[in-house]
C-alpha atoms as a PDB file:
ATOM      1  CA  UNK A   1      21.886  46.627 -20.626  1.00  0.00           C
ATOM      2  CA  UNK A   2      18.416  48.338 -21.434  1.00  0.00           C
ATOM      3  CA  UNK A   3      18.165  51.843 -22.506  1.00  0.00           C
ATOM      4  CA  UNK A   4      17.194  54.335 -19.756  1.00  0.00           C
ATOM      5  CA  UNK A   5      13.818  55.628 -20.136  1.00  0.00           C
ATOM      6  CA  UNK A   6      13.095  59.482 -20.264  1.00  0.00           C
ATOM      7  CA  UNK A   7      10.123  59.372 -17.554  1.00  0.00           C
ATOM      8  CA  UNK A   8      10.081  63.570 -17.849  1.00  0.00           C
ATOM      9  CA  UNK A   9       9.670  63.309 -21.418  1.00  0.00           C
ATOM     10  CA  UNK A  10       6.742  60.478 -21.232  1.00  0.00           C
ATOM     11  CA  UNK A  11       5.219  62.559 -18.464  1.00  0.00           C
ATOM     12  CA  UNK A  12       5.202  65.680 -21.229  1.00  0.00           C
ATOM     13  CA  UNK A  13       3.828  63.669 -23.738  1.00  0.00           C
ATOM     14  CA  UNK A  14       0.753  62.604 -21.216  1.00  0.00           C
ATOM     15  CA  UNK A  15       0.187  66.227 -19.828  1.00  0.00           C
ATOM     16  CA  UNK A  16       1.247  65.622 -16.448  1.00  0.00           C
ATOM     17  CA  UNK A  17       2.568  68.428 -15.065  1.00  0.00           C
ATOM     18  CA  UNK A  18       6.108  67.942 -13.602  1.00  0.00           C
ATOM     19  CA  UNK A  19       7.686  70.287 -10.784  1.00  0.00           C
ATOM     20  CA  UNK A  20      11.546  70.744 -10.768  1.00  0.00           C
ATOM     21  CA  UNK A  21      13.644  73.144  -9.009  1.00  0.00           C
ATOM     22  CA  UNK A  22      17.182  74.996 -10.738  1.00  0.00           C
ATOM     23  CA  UNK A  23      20.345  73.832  -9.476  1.00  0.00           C
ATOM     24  CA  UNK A  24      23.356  76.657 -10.230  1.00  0.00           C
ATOM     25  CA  UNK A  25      25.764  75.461  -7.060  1.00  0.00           C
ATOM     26  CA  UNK A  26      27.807  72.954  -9.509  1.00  0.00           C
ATOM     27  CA  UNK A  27      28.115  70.357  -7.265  1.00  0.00           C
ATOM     28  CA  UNK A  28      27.992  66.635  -7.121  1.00  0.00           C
ATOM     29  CA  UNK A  29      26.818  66.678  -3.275  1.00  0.00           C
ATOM     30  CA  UNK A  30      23.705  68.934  -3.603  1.00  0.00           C
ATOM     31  CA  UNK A  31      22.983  67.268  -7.146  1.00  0.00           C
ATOM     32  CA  UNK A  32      22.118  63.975  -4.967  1.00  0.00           C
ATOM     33  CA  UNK A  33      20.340  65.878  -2.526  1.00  0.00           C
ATOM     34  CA  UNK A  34      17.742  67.404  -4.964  1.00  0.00           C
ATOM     35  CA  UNK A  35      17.454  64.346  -6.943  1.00  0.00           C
ATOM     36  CA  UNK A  36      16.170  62.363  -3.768  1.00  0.00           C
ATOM     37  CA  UNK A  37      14.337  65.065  -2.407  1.00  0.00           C
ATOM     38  CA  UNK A  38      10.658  64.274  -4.498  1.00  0.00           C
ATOM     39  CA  UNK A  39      11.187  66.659  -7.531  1.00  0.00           C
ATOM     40  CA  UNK A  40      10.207  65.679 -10.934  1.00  0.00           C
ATOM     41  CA  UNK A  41      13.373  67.390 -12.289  1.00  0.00           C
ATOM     42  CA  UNK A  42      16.278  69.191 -11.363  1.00  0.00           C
ATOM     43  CA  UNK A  43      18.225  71.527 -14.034  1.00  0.00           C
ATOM     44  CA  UNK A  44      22.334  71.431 -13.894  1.00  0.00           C
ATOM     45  CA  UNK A  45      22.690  75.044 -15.025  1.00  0.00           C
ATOM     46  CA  UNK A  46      26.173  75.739 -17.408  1.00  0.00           C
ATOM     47  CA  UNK A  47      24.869  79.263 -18.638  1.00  0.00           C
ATOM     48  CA  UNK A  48      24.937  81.500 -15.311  1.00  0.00           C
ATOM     49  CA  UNK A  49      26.818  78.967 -13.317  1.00  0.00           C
ATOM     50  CA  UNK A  50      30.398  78.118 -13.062  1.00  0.00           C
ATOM     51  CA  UNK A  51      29.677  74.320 -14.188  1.00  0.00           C
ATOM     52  CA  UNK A  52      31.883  72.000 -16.296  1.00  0.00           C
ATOM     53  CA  UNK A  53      31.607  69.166 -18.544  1.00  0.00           C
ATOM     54  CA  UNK A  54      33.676  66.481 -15.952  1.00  0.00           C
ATOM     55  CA  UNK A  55      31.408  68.378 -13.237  1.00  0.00           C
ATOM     56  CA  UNK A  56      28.259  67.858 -14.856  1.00  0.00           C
ATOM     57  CA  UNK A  57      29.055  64.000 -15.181  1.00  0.00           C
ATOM     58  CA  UNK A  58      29.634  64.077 -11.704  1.00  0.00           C
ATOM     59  CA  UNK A  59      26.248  65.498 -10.779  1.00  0.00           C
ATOM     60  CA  UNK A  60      24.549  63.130 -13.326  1.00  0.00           C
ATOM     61  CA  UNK A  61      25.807  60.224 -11.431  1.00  0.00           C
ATOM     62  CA  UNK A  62      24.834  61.353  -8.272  1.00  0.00           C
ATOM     63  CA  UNK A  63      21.192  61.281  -9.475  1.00  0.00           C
ATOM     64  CA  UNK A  64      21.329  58.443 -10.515  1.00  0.00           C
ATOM     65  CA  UNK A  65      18.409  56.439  -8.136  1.00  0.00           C
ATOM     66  CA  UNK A  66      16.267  59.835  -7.396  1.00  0.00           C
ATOM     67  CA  UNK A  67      12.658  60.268  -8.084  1.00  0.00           C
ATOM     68  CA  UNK A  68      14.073  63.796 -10.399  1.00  0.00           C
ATOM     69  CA  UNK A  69      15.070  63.460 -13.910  1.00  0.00           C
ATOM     70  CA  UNK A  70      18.492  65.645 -14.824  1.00  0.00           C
ATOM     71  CA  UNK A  71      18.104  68.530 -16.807  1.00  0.00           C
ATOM     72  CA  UNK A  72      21.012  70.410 -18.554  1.00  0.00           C
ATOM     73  CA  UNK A  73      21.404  73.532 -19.892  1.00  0.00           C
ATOM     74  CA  UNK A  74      24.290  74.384 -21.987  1.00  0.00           C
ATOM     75  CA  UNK A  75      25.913  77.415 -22.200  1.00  0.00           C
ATOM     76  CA  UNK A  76      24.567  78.114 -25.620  1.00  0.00           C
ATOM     77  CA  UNK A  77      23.133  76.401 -28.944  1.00  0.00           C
ATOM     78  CA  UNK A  78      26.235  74.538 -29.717  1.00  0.00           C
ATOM     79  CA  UNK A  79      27.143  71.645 -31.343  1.00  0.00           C
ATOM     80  CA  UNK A  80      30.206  70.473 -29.414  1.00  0.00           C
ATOM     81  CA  UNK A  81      28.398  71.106 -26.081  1.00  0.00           C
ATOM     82  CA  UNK A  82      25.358  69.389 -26.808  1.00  0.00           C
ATOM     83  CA  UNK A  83      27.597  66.510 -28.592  1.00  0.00           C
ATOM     84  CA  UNK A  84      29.572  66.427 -25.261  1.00  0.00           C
ATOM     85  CA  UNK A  85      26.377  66.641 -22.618  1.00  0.00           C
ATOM     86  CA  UNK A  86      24.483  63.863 -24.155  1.00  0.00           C
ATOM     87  CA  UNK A  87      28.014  61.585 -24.415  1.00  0.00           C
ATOM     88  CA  UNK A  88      27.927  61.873 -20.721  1.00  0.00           C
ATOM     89  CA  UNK A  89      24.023  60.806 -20.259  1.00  0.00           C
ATOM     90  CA  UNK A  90      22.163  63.754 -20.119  1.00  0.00           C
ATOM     91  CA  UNK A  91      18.906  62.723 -22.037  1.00  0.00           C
ATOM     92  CA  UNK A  92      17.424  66.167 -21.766  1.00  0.00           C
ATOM     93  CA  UNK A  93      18.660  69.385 -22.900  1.00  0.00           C
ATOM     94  CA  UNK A  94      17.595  73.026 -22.611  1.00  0.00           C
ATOM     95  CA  UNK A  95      18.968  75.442 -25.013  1.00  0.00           C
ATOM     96  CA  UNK A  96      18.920  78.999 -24.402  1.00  0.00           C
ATOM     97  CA  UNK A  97      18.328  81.725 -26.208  1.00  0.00           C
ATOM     98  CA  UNK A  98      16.204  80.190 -29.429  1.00  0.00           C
ATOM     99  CA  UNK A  99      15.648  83.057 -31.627  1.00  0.00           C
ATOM    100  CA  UNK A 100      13.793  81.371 -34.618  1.00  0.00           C
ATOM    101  CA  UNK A 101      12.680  78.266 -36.315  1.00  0.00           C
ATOM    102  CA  UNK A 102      16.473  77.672 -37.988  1.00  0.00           C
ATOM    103  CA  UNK A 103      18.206  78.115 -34.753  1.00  0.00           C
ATOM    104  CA  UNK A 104      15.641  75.638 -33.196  1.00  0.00           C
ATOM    105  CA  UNK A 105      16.318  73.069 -36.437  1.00  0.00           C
ATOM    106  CA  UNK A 106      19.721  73.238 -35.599  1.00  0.00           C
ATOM    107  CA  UNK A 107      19.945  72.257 -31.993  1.00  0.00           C
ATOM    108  CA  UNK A 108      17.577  69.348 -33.392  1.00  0.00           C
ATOM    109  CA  UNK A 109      20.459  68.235 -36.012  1.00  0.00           C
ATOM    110  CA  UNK A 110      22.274  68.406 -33.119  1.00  0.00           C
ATOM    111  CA  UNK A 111      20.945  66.205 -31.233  1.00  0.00           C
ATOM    112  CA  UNK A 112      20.807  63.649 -33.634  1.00  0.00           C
ATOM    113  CA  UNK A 113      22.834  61.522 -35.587  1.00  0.00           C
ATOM    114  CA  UNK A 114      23.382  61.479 -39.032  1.00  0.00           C
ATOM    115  CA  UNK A 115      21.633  61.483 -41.416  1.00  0.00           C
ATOM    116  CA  UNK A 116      18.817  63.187 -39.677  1.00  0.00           C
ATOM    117  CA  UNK A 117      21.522  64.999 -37.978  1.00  0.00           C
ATOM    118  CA  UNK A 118      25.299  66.434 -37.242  1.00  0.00           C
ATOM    119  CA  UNK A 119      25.845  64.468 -34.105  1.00  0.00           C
ATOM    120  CA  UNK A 120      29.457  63.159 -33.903  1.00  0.00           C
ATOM    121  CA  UNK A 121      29.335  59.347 -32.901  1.00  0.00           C
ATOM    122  CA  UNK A 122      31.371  57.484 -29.972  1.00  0.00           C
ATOM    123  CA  UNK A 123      31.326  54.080 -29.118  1.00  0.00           C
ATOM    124  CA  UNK A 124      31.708  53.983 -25.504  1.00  0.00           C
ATOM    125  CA  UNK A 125      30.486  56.775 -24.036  1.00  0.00           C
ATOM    126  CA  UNK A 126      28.716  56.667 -20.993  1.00  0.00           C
ATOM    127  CA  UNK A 127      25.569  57.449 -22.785  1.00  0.00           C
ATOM    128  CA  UNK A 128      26.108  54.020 -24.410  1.00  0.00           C
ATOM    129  CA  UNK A 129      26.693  52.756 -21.206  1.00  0.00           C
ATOM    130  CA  UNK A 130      30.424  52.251 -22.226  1.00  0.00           C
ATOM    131  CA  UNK A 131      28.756  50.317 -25.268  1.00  0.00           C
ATOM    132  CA  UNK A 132      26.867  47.428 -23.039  1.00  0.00           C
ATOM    133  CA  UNK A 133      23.086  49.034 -24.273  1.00  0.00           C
ATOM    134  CA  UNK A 134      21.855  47.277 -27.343  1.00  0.00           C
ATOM    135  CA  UNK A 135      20.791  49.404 -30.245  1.00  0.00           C
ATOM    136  CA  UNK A 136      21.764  52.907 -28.825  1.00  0.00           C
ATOM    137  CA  UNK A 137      22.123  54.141 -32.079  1.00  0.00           C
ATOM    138  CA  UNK A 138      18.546  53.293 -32.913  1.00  0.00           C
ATOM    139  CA  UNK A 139      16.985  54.020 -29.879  1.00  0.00           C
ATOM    140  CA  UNK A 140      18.359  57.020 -28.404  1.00  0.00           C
ATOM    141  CA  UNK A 141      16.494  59.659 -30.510  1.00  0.00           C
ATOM    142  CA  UNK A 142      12.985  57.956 -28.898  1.00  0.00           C
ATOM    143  CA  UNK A 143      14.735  59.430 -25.157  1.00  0.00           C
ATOM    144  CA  UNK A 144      16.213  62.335 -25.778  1.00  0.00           C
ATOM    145  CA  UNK A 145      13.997  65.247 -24.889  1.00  0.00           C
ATOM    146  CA  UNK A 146      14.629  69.015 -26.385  1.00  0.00           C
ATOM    147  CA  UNK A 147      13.630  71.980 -24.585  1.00  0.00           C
ATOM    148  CA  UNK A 148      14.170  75.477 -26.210  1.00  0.00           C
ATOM    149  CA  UNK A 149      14.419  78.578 -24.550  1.00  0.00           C
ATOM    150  CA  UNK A 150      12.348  81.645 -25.363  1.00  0.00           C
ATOM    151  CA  UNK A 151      13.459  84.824 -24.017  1.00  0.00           C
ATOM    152  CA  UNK A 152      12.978  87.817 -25.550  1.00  0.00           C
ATOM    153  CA  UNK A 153      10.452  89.813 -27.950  1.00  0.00           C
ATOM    154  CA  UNK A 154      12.060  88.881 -31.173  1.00  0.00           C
ATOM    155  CA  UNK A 155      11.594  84.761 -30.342  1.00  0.00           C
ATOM    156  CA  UNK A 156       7.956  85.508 -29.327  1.00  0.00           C
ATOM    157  CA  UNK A 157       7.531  87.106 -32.832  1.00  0.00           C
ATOM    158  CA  UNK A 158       8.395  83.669 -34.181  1.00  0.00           C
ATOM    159  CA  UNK A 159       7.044  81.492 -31.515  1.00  0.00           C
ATOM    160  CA  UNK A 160       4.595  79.743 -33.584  1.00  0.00           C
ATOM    161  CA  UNK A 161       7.359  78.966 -35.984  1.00  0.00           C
ATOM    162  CA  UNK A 162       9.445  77.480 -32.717  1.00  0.00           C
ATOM    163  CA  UNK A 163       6.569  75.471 -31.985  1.00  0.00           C
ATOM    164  CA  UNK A 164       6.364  74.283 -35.079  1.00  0.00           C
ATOM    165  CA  UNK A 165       9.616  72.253 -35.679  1.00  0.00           C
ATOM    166  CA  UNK A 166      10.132  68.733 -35.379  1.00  0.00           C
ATOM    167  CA  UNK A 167      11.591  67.129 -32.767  1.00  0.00           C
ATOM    168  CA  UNK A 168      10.955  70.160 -30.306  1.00  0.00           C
ATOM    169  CA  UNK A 169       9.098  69.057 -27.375  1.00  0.00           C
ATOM    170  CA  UNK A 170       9.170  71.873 -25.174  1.00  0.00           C
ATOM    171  CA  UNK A 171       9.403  75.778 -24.576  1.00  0.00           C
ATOM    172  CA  UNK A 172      10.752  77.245 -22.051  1.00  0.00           C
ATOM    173  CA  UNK A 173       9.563  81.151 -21.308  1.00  0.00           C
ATOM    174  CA  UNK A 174      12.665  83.142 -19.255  1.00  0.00           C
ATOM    175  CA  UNK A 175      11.005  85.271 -17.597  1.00  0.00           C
ATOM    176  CA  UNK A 176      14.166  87.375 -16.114  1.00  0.00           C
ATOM    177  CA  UNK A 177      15.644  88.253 -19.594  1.00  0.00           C
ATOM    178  CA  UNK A 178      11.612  88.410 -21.254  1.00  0.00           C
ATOM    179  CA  UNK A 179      11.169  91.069 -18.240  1.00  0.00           C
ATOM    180  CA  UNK A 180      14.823  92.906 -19.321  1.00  0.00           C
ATOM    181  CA  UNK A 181      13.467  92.798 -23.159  1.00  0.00           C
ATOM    182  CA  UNK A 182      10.420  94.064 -22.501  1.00  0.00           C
ATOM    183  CA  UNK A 183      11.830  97.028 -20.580  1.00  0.00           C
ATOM    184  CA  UNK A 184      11.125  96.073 -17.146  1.00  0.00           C
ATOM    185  CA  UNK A 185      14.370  94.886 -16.192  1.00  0.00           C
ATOM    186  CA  UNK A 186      14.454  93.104 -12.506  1.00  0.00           C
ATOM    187  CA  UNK A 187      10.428  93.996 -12.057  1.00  0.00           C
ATOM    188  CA  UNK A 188       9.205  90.316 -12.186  1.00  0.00           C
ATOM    189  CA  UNK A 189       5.948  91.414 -11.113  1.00  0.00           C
ATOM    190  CA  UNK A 190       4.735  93.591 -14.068  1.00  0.00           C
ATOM    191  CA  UNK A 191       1.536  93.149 -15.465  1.00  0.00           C
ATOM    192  CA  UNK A 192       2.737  93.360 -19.201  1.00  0.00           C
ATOM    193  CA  UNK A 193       5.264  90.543 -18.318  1.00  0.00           C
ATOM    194  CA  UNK A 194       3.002  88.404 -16.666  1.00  0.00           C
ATOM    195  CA  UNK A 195       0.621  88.987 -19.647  1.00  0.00           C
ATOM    196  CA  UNK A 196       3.006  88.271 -22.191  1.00  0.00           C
ATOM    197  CA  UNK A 197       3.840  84.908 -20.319  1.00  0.00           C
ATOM    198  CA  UNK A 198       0.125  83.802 -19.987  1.00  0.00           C
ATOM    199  CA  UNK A 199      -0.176  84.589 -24.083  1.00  0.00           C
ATOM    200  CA  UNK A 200       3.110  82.707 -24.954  1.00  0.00           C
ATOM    201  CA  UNK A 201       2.098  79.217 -22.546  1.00  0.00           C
ATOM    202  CA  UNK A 202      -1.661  79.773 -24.653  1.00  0.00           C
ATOM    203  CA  UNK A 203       0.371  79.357 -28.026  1.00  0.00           C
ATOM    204  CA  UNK A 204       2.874  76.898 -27.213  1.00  0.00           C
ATOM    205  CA  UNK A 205      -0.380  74.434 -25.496  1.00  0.00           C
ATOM    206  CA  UNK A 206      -2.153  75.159 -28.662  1.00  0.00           C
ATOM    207  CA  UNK A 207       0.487  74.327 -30.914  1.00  0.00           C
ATOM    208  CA  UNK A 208       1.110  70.663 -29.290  1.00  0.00           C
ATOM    209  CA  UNK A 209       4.302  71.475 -27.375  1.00  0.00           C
ATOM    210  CA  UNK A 210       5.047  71.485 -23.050  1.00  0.00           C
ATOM    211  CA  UNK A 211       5.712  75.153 -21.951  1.00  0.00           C
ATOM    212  CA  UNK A 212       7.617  76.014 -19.438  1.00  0.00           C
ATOM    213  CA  UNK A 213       9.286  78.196 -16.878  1.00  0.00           C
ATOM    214  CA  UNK A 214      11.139  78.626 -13.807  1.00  0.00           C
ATOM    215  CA  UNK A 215       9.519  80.834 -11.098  1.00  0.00           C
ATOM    216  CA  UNK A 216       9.699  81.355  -7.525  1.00  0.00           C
ATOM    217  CA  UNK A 217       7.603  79.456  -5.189  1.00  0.00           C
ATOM    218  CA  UNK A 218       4.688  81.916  -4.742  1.00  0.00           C
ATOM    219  CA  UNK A 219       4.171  82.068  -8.239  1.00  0.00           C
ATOM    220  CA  UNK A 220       4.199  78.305  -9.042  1.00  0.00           C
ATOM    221  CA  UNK A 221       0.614  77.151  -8.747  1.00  0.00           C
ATOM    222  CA  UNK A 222      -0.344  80.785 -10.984  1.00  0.00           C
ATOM    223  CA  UNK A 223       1.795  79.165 -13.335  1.00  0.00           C
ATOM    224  CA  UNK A 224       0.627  75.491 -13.300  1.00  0.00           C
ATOM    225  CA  UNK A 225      -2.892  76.588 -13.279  1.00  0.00           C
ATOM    226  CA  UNK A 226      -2.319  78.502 -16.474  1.00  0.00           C
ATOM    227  CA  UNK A 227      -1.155  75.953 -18.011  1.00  0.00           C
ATOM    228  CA  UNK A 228       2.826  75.261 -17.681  1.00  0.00           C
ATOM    229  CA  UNK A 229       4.030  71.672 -17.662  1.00  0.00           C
ATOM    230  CA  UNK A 230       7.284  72.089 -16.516  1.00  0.00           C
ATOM    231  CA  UNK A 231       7.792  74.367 -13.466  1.00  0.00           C
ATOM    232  CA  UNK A 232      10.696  74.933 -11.262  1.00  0.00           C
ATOM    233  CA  UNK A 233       9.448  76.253  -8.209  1.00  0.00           C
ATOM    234  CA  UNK A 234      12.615  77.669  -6.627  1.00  0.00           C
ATOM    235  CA  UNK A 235      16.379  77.609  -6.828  1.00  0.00           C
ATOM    236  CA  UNK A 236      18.914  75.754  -4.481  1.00  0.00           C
ATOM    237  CA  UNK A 237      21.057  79.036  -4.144  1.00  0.00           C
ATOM    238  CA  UNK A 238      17.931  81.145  -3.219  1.00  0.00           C
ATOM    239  CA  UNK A 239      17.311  78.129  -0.723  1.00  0.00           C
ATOM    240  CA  UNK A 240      20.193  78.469   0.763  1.00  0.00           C
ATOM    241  CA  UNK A 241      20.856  82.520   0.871  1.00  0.00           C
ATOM    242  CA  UNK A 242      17.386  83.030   1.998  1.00  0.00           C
ATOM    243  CA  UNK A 243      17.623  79.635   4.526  1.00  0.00           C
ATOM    244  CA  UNK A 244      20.794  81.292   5.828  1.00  0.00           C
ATOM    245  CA  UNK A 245      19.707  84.994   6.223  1.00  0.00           C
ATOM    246  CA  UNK A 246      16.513  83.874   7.972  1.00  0.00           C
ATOM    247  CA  UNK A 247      18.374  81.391  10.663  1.00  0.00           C
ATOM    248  CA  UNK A 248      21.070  84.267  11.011  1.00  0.00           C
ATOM    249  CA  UNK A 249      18.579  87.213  11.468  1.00  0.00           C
ATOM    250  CA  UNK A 250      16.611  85.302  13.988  1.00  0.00           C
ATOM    251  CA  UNK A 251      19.356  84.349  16.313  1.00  0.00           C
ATOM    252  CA  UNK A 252      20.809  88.112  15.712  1.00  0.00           C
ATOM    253  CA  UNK A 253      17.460  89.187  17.088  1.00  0.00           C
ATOM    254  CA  UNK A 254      17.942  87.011  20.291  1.00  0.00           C
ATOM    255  CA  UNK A 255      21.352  87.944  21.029  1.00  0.00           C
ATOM    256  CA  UNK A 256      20.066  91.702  20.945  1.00  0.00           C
ATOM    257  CA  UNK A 257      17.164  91.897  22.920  1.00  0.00           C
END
């Protein structure tokens, strides 16, 4: 049994820009349908979503066979979660809330095993594919792909620093709590924030590394254009509210006139 290949972390490393969309329903069912549905990526949100390790799993197998590679976010910077995500399969990881250059060492130690890192070893994970992949333990490190998350005015201060550890390959700008920090809490169309976001992508390009975000989908091509690699373009409970208030309001309209 052959390691899987990271195809969202080759496509970073060859500048191709890769569209994904943020999934925060926590199911298996709607996992599958994202994953088939021509994304580059889907993220399994565990930090605003009511999403379990054993439910995770679930999702991750469902994808299994779509065009969209899994993201997961944990629910923090944490060494047992990130030791338990990537013992299910998740090859990608995006941490929240990076504050600085140690915090961004650690969830690389994390991700590793010893002695480049602190990552407990199993056998017969699924990750090893129950132990049926040849030289896990020497390969894996070559798949695994670590996003950080930068969030607020005090991680831009030491952005550069981010950038600048190994075994970082991407930055994520959130542009909700950036917009909250920087005093403009829920206005996601303020100039300053969309300023600061067009200055952070500029530093994270120049300093080697993928940026990031997740925006809505009239603001996708603005971001892709300045220079983003990784964009999710819209979220599958916005779909669905949004789907569901339009179909509702339209037949409400019929019924009235």
């Amino acid at each position: 049994m052959e390691m899987p290949v990271n195809q969202f972390k080759r496509a970073l490393k060859e500048g191709k820009p890769q569209i994904g969309i943020w999934s925060s329903l926590s199911s298996h069912i709607v996992a599958e349908v994202l994953a088939g549905a021509g994304f580059d990526w889907v993220l399994l949100d565990t930090e605003h979503s009511p999403n379990e390790v054993p439910m995770v799993q679930a999702q991750l197998q469902a994808m299994v066979g779509g065009t969209a590679t899994p993201i997961v976010r944990p629910a923090w910077n944490d060494m047992v979660l990130i030791k338990r995500y990537l013992d299910i399969g998740a090859q990608t990881l995006l941490l929240p809330y990076v504050q600085s250059a140690e915090e961004a060492k650690n969830a690389v130690r994390y991700m590793r095993y010893p002695p480049h890192g602190v990552r407990g070893v199993a056998g017969s994970t699924r990750a090893t594919g129950y132990g049926r992949i040849k030289d896990y333990f020497k390969l894996v490190h070559e798949e695994l792909c670590l996003l950080v998350q930068v969030e607020t005015r005090a991680a831009l201060s030491q952005l550069d620093a981010i950038c600048a550890v190994e075994g970082v390959d991407g930055v994520f700008i959130g542009p909700n709590d950036l917009a909250a920090d920087l005093g403009h809490l829920g206005d996601l169309r303020h100039p300053e924030l969309w300023r600061t976001i067009a200055g952070a992508c500029e530093r994270i390009r120049s300093a080697g590394k993928a940026p990031g975000i997740l925006v809505g989908e009239a603001d996708g091509k603005r971001c892709l254009d300045m220079g983003f690699l990784f964009v999710a373009v819209g979220a599958d409970v916005g779909i669905l509210a949004r789907g569901a208030e339009a179909l509702a309001a339209k037949f409400r309209r019929g019924r009235e006139e």
